[in-house]
PDB file of N, CA and C in Angstrom:
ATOM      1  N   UNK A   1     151.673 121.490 144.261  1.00  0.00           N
ATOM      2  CA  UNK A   1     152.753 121.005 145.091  1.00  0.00           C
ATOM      3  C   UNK A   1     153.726 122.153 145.309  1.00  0.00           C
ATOM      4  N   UNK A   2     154.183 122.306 146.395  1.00  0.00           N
ATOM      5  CA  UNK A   2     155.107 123.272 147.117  1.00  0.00           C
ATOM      6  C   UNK A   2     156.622 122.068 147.253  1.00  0.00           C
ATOM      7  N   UNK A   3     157.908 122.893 146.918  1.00  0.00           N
ATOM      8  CA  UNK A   3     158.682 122.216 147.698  1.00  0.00           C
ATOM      9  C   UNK A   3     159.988 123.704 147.305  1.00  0.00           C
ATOM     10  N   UNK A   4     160.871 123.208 148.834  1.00  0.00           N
ATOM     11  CA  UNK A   4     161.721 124.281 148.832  1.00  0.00           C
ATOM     12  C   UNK A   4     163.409 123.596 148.781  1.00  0.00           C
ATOM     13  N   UNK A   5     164.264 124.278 148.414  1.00  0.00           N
ATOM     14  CA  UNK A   5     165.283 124.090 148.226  1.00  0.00           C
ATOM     15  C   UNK A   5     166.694 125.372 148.450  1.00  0.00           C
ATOM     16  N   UNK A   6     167.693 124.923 148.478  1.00  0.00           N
ATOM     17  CA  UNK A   6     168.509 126.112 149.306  1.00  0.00           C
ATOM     18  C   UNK A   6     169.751 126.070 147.980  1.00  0.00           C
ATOM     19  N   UNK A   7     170.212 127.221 147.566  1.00  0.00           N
ATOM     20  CA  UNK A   7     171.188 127.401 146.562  1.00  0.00           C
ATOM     21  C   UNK A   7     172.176 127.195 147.112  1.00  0.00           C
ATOM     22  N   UNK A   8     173.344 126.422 146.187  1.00  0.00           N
ATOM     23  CA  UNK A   8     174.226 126.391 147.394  1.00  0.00           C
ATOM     24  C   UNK A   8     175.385 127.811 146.578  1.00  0.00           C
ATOM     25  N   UNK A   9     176.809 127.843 147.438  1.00  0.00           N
ATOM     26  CA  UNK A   9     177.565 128.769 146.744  1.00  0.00           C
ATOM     27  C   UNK A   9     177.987 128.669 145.376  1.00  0.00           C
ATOM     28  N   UNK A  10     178.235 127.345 145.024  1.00  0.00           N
ATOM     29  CA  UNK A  10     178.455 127.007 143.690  1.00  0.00           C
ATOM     30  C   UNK A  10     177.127 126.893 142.780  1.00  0.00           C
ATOM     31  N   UNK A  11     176.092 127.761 142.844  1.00  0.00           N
ATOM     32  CA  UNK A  11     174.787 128.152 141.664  1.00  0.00           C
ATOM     33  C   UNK A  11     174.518 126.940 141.611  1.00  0.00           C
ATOM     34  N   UNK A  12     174.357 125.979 142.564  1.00  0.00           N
ATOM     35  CA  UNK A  12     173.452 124.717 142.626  1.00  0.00           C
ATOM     36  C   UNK A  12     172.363 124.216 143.656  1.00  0.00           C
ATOM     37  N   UNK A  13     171.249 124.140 142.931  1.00  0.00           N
ATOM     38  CA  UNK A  13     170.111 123.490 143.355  1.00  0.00           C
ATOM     39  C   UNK A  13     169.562 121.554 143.352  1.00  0.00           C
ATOM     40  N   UNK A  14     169.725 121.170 144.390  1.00  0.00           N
ATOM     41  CA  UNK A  14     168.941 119.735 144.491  1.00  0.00           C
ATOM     42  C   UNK A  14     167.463 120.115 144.293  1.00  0.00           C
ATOM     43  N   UNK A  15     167.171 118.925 143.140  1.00  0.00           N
ATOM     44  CA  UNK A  15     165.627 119.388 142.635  1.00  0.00           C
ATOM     45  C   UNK A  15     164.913 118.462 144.315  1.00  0.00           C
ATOM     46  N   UNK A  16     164.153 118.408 144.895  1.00  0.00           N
ATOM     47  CA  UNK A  16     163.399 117.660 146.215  1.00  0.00           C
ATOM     48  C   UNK A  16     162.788 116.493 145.044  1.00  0.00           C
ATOM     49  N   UNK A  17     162.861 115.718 146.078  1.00  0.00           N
ATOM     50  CA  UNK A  17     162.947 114.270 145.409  1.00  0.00           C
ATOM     51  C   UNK A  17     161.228 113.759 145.286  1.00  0.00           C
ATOM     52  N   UNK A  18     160.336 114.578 146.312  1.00  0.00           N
ATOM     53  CA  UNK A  18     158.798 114.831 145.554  1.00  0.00           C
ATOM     54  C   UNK A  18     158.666 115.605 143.757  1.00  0.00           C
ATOM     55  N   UNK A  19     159.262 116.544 143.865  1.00  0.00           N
ATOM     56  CA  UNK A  19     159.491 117.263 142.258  1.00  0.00           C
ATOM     57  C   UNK A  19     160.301 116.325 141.282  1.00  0.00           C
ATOM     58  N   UNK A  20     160.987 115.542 141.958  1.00  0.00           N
ATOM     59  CA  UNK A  20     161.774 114.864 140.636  1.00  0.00           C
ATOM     60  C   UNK A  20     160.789 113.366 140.502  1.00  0.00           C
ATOM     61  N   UNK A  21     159.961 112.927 141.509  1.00  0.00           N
ATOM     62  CA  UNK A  21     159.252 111.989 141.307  1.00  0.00           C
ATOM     63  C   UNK A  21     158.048 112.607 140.521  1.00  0.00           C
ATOM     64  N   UNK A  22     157.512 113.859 140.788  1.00  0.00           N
ATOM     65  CA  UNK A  22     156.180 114.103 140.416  1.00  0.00           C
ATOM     66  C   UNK A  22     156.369 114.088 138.803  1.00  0.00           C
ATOM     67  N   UNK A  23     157.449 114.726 138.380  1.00  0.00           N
ATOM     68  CA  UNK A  23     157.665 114.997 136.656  1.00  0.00           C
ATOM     69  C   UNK A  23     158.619 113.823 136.251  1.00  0.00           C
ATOM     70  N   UNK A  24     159.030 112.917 137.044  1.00  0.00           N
ATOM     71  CA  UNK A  24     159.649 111.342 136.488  1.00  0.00           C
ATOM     72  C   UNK A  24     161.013 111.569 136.301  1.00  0.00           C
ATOM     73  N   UNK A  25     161.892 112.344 136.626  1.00  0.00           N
ATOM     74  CA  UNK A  25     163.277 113.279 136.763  1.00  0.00           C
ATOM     75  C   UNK A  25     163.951 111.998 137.257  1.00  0.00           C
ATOM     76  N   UNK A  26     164.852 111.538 137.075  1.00  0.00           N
ATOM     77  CA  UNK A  26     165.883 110.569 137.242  1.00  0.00           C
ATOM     78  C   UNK A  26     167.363 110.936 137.016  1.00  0.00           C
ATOM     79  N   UNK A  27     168.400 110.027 137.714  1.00  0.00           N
ATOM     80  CA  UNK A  27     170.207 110.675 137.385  1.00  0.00           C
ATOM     81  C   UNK A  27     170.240 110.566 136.314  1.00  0.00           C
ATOM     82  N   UNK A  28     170.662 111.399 135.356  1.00  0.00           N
ATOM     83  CA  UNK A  28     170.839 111.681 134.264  1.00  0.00           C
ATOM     84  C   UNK A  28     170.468 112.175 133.033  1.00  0.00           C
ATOM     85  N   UNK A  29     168.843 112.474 133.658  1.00  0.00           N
ATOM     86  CA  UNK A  29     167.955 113.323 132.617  1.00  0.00           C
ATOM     87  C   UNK A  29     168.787 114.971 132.425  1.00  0.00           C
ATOM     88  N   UNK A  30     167.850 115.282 131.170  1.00  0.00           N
ATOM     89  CA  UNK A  30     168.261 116.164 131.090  1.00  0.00           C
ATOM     90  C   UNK A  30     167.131 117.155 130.997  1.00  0.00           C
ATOM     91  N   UNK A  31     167.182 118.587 131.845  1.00  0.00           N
ATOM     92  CA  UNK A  31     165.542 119.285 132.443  1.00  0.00           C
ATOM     93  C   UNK A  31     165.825 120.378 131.502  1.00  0.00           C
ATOM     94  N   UNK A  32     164.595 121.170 131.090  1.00  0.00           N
ATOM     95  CA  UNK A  32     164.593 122.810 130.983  1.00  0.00           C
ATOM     96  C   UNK A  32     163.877 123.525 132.032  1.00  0.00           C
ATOM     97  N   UNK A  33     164.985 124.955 131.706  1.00  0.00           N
ATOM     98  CA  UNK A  33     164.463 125.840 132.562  1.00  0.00           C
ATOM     99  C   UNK A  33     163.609 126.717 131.952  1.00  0.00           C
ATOM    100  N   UNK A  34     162.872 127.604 131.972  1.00  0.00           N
ATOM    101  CA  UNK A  34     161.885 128.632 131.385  1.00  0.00           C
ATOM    102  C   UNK A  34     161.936 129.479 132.765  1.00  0.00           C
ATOM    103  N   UNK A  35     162.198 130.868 131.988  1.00  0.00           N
ATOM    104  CA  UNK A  35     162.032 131.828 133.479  1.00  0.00           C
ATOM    105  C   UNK A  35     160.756 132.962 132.951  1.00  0.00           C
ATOM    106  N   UNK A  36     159.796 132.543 133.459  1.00  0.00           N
ATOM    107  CA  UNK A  36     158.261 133.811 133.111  1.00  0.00           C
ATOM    108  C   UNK A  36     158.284 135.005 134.112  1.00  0.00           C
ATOM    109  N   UNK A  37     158.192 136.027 133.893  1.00  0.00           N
ATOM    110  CA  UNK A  37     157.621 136.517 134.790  1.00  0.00           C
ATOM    111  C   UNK A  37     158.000 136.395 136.501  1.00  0.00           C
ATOM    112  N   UNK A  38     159.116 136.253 136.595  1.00  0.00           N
ATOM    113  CA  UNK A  38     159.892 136.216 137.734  1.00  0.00           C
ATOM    114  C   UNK A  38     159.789 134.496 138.413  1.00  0.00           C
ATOM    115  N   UNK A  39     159.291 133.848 137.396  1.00  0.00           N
ATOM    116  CA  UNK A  39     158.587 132.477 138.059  1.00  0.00           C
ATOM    117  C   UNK A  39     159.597 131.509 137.248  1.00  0.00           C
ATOM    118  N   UNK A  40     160.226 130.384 137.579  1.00  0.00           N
ATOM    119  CA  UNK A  40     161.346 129.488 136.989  1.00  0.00           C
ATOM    120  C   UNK A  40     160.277 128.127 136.792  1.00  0.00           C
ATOM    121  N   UNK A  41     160.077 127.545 135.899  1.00  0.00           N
ATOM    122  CA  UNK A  41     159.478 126.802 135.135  1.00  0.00           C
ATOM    123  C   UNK A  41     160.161 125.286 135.124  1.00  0.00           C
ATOM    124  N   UNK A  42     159.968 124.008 135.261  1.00  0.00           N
ATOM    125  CA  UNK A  42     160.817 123.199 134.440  1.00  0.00           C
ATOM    126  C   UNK A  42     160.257 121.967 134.351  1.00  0.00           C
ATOM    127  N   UNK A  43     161.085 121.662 133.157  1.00  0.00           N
ATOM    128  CA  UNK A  43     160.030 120.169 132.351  1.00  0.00           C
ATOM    129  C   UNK A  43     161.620 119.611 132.492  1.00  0.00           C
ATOM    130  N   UNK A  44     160.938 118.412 132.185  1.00  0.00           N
ATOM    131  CA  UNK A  44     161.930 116.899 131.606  1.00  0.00           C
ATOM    132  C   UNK A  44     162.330 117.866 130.248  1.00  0.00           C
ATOM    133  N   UNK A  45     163.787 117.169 129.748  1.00  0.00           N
ATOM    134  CA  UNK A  45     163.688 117.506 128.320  1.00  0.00           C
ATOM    135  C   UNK A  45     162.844 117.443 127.555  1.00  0.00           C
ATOM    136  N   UNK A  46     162.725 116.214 127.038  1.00  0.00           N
ATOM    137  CA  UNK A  46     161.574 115.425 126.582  1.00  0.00           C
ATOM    138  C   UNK A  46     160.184 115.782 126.836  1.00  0.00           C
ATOM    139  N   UNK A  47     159.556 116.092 127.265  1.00  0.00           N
ATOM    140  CA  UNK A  47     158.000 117.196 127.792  1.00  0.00           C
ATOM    141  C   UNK A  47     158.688 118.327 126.651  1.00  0.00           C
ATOM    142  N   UNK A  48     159.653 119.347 127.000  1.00  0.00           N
ATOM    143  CA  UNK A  48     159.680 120.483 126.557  1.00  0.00           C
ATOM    144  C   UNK A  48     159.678 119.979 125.670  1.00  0.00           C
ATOM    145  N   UNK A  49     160.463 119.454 124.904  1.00  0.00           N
ATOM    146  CA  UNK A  49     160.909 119.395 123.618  1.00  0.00           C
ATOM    147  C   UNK A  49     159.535 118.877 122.695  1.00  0.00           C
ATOM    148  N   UNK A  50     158.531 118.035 123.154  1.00  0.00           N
ATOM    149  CA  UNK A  50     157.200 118.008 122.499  1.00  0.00           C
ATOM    150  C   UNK A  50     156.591 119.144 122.604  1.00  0.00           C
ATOM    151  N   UNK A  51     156.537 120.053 123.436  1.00  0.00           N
ATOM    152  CA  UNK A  51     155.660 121.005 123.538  1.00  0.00           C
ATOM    153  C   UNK A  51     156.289 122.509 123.043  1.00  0.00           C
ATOM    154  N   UNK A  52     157.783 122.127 121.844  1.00  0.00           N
ATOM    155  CA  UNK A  52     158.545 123.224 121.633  1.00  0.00           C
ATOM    156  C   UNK A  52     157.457 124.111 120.681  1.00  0.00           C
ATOM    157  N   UNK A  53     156.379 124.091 119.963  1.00  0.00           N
ATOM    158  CA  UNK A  53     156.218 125.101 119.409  1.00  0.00           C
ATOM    159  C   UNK A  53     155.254 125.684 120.126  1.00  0.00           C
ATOM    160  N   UNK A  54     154.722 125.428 121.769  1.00  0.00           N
ATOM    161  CA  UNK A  54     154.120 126.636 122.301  1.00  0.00           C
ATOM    162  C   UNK A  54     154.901 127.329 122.846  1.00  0.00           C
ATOM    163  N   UNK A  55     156.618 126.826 122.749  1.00  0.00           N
ATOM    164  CA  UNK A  55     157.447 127.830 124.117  1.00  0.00           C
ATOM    165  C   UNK A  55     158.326 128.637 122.750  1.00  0.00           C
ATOM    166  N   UNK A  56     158.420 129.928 123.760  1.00  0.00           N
ATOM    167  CA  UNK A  56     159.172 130.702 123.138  1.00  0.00           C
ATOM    168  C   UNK A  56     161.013 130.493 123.591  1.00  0.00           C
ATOM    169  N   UNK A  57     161.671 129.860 122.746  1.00  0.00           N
ATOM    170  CA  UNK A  57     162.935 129.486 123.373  1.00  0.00           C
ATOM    171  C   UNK A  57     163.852 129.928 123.282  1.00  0.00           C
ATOM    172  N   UNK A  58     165.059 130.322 123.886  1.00  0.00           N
ATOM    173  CA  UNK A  58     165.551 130.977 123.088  1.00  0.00           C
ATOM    174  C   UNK A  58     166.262 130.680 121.770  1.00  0.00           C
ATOM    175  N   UNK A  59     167.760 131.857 120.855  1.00  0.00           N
ATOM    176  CA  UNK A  59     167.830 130.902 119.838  1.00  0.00           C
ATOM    177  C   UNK A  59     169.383 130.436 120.923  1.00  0.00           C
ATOM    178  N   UNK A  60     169.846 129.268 119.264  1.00  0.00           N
ATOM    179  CA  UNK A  60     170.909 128.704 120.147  1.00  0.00           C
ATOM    180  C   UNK A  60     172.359 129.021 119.544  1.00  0.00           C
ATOM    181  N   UNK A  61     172.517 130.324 119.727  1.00  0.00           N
ATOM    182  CA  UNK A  61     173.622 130.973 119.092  1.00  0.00           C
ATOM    183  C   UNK A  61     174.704 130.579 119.737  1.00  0.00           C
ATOM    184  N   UNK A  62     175.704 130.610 119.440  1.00  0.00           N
ATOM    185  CA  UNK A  62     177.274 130.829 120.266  1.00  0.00           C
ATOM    186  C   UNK A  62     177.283 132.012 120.766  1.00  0.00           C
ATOM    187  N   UNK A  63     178.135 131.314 122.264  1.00  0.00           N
ATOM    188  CA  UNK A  63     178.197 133.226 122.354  1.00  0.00           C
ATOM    189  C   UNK A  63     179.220 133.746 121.883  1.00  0.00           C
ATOM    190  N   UNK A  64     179.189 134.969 122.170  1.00  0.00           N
ATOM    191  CA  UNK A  64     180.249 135.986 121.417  1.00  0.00           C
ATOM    192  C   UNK A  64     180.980 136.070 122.747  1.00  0.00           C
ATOM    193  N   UNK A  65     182.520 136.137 121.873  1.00  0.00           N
ATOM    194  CA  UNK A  65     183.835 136.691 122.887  1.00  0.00           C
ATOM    195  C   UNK A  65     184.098 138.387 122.923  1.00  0.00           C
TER     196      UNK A  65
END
């Protein structure tokens, strides 16, 4: 499946409502991103989070000031 989408100025993307049906994406889920190889990746939370020990994630430090 192909689908396209336009960034807006404020670093926001509408997921296309074929992609949020195909992976079951609903208001208020919560998605990951994975960026490979110049390629942006994304699961339901829930998907990733079962499949956390094949992904390399990052850790979940604070950031530094």
């Amino acid at each position: 499946m192909e689908a396209f989408a336009r960034l807006t100025s404020n670093g926001r993307v509408t997921i296309p409502v074929a992609v949020r049906n195909a992976l079951g994406i609903r208001p208020g889920d919560d998605v990951h991103f994975r960026v490979e190889e110049g390629v942006v990746l994304l699961a339901r939370t829930v998907e990733a989070l079962e499949s956390a020990g094949s992904m390399n994630l990052p850790s979940h430090e604070a950031p530094r000031s």
